[in-house]
PDB file of N, CA and C in Angstrom:
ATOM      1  N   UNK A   1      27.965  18.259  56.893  1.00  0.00           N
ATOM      2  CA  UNK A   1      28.539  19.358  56.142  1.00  0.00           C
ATOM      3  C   UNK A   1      30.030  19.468  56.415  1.00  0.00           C
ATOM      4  N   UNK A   2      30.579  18.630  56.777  1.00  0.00           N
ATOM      5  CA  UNK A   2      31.996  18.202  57.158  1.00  0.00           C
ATOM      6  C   UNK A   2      33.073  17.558  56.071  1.00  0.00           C
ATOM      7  N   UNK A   3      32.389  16.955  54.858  1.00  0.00           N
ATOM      8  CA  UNK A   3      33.242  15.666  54.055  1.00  0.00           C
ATOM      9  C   UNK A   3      32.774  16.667  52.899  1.00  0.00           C
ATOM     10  N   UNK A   4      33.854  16.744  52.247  1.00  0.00           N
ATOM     11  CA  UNK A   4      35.474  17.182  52.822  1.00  0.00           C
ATOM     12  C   UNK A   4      35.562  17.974  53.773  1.00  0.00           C
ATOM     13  N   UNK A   5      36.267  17.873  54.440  1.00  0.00           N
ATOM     14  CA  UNK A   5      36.804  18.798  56.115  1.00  0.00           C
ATOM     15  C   UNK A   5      37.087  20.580  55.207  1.00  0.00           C
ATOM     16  N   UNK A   6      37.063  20.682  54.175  1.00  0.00           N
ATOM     17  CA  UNK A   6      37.755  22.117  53.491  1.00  0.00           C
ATOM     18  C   UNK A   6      36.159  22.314  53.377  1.00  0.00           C
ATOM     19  N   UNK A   7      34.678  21.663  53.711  1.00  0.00           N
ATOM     20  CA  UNK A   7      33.454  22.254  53.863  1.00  0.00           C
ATOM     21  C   UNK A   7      33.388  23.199  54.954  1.00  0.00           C
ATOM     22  N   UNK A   8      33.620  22.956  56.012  1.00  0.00           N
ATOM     23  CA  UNK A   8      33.418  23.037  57.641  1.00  0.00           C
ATOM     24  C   UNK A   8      34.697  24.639  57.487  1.00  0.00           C
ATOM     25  N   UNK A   9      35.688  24.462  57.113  1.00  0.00           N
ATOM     26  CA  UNK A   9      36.724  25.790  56.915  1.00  0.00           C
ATOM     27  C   UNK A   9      35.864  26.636  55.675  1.00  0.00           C
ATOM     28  N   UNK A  10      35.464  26.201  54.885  1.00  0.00           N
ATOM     29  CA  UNK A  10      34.757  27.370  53.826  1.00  0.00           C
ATOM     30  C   UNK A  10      33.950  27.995  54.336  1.00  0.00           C
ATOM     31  N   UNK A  11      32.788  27.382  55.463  1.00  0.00           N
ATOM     32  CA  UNK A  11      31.414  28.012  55.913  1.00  0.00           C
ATOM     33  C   UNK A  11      31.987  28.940  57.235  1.00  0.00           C
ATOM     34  N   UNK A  12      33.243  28.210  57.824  1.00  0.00           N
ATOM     35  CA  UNK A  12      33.766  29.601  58.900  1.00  0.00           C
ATOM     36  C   UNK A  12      34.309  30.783  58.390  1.00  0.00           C
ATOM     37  N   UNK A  13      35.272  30.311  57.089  1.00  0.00           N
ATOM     38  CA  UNK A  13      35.783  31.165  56.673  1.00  0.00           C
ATOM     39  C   UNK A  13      34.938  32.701  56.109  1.00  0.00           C
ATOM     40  N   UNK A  14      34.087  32.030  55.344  1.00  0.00           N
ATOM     41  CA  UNK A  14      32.893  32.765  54.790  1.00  0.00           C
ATOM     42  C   UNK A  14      32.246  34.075  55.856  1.00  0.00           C
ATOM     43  N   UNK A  15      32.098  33.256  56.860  1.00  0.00           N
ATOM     44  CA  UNK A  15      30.677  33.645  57.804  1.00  0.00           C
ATOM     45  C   UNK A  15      31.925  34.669  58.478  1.00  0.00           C
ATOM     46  N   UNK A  16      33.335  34.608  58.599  1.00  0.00           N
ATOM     47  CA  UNK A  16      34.355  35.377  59.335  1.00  0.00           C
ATOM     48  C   UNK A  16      34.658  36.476  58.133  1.00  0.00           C
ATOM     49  N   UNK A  17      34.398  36.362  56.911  1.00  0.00           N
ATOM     50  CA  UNK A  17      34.008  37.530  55.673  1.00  0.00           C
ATOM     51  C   UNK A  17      33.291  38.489  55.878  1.00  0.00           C
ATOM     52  N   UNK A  18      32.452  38.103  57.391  1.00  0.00           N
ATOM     53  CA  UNK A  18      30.904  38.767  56.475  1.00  0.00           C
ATOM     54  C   UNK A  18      29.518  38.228  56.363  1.00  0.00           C
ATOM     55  N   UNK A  19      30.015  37.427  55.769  1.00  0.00           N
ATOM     56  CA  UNK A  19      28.548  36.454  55.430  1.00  0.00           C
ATOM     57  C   UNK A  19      27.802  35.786  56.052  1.00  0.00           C
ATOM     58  N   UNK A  20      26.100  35.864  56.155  1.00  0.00           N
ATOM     59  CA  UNK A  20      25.549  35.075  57.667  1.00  0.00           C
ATOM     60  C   UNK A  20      25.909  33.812  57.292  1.00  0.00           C
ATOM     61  N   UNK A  21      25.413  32.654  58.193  1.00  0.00           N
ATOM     62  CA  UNK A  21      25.588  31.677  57.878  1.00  0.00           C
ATOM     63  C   UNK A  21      24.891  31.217  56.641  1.00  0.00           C
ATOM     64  N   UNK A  22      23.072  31.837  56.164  1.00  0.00           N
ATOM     65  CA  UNK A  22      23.026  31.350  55.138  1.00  0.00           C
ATOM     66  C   UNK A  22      23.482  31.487  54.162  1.00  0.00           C
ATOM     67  N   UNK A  23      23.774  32.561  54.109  1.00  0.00           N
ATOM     68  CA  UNK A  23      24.779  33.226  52.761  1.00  0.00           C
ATOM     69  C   UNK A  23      26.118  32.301  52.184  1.00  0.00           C
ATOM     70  N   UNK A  24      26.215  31.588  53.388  1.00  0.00           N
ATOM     71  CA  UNK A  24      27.419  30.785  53.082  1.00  0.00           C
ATOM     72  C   UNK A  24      26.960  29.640  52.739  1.00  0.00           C
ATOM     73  N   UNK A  25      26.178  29.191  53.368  1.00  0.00           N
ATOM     74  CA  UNK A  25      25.958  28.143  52.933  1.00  0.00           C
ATOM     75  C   UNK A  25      25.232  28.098  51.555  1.00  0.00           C
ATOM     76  N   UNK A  26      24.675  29.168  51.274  1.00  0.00           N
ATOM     77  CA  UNK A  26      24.089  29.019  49.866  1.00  0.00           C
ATOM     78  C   UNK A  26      25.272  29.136  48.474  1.00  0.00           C
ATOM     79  N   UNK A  27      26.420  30.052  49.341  1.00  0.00           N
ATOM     80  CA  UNK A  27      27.592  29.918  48.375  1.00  0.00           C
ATOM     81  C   UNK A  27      28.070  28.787  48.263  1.00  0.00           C
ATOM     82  N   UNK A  28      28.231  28.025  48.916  1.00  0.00           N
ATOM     83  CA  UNK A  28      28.743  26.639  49.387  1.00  0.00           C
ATOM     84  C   UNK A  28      27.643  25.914  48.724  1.00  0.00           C
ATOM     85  N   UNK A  29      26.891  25.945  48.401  1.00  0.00           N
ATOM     86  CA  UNK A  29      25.792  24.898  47.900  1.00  0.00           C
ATOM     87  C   UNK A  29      25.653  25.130  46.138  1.00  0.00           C
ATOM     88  N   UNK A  30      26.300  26.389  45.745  1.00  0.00           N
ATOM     89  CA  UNK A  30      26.281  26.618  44.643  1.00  0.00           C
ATOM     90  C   UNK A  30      27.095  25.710  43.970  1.00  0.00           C
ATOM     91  N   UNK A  31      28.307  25.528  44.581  1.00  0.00           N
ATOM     92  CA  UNK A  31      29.593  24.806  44.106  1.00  0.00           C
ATOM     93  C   UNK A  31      28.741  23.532  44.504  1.00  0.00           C
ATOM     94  N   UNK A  32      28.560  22.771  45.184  1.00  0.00           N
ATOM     95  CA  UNK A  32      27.873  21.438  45.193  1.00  0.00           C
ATOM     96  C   UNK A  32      26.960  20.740  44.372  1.00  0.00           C
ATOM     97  N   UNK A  33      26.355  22.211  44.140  1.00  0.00           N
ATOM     98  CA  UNK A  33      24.782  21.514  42.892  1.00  0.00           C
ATOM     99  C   UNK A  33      26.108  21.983  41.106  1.00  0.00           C
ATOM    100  N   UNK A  34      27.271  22.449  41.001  1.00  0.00           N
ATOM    101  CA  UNK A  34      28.001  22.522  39.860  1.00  0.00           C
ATOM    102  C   UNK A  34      28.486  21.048  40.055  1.00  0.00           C
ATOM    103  N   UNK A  35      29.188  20.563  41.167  1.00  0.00           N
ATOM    104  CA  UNK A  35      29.477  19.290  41.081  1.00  0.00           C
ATOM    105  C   UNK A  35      28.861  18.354  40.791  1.00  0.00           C
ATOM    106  N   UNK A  36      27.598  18.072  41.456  1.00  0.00           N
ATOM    107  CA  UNK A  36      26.248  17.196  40.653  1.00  0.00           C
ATOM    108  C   UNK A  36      26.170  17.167  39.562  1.00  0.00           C
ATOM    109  N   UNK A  37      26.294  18.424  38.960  1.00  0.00           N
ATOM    110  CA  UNK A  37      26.076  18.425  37.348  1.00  0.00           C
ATOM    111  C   UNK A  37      27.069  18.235  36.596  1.00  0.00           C
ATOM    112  N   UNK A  38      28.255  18.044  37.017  1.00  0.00           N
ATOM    113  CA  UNK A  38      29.096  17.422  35.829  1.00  0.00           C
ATOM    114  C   UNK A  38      29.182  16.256  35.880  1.00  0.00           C
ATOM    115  N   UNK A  39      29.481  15.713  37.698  1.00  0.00           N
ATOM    116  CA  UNK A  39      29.245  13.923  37.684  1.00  0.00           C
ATOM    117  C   UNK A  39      27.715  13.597  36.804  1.00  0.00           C
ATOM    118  N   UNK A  40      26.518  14.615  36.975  1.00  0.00           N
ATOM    119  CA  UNK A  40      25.739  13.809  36.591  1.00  0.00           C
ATOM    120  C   UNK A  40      25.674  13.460  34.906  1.00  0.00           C
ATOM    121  N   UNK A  41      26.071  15.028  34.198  1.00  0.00           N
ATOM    122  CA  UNK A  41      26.251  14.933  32.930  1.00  0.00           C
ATOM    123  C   UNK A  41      27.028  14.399  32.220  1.00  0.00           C
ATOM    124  N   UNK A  42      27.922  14.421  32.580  1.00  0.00           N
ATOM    125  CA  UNK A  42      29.263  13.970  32.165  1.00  0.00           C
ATOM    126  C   UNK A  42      29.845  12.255  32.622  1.00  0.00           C
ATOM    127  N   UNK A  43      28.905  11.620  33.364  1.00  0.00           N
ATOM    128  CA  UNK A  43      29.118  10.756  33.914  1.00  0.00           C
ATOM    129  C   UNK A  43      30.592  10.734  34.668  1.00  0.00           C
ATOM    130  N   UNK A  44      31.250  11.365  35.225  1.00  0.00           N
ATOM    131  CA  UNK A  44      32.421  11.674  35.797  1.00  0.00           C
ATOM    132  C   UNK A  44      32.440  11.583  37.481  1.00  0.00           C
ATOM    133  N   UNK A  45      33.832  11.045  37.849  1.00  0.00           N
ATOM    134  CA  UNK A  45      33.433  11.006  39.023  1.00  0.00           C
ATOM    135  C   UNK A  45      33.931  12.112  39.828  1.00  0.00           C
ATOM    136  N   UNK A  46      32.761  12.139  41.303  1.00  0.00           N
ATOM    137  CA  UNK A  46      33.595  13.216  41.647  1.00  0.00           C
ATOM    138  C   UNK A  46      35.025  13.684  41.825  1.00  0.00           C
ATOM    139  N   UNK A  47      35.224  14.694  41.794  1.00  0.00           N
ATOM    140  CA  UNK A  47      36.424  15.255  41.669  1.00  0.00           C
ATOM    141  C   UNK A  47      37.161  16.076  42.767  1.00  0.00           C
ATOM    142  N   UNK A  48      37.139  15.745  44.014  1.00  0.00           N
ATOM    143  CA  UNK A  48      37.727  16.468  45.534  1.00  0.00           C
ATOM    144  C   UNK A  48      38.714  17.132  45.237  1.00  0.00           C
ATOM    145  N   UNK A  49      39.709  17.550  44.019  1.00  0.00           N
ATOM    146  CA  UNK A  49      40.391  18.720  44.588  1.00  0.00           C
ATOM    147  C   UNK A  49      39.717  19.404  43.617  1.00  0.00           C
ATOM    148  N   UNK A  50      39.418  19.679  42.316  1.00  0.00           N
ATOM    149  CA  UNK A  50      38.026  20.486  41.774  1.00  0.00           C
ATOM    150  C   UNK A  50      37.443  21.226  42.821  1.00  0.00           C
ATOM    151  N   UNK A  51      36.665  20.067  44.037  1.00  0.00           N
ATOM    152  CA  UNK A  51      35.479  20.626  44.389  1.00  0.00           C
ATOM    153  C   UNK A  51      36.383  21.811  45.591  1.00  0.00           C
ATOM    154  N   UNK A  52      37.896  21.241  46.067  1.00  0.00           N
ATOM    155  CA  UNK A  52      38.417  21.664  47.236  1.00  0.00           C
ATOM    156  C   UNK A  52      38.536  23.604  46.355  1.00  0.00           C
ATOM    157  N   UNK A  53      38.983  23.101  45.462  1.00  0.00           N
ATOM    158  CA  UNK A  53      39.986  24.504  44.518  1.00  0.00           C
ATOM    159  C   UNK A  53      38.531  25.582  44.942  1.00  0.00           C
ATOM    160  N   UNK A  54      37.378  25.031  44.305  1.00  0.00           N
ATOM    161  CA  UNK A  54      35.988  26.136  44.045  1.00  0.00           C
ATOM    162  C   UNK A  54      35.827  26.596  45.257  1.00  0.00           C
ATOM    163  N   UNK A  55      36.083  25.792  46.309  1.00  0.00           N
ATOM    164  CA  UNK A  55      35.469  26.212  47.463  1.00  0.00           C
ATOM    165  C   UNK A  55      36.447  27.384  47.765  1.00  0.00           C
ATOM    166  N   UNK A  56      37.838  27.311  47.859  1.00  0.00           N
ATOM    167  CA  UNK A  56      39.086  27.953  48.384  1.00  0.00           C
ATOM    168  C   UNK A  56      38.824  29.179  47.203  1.00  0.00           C
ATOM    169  N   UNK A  57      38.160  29.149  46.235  1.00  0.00           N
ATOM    170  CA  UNK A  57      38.183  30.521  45.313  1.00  0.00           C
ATOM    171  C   UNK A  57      36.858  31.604  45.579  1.00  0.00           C
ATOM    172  N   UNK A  58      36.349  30.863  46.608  1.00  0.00           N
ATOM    173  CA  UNK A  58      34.769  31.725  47.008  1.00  0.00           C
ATOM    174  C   UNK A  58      35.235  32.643  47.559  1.00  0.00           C
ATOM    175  N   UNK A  59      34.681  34.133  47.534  1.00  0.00           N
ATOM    176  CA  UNK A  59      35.169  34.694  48.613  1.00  0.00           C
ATOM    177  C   UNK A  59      33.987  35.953  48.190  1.00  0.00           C
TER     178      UNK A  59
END
């Protein structure tokens, strides 16, 4: 849960919000299963500052 390293800062950041750890991680997993679905639909590849931006807009 490290790659990208802006994973590991979202789930502290989060959990230092407020949020237990699952809470974060389920926020954090929301944005992951959106990424699946555009590489998967869209045939596109992933996209690391996309995925960096969603994470840095959770709050």
């Amino acid at each position: 849960m490290n790659d990208p390293p802006i994973t590991k800062t979202t789930l502290a950041r989060l959990q230092g919000s407020g949020y237990s750890k699952l809470e974060a991680k389920e926020k954090i997993a929301a944005i992951v299963i959106e990424e699946i679905y555009d590489v998967m639909k869209n045939g596109e590849e992933f996209d690391e500052k996309r995925f960096t931006d969603k994470l840095k807009a959770l709050k």
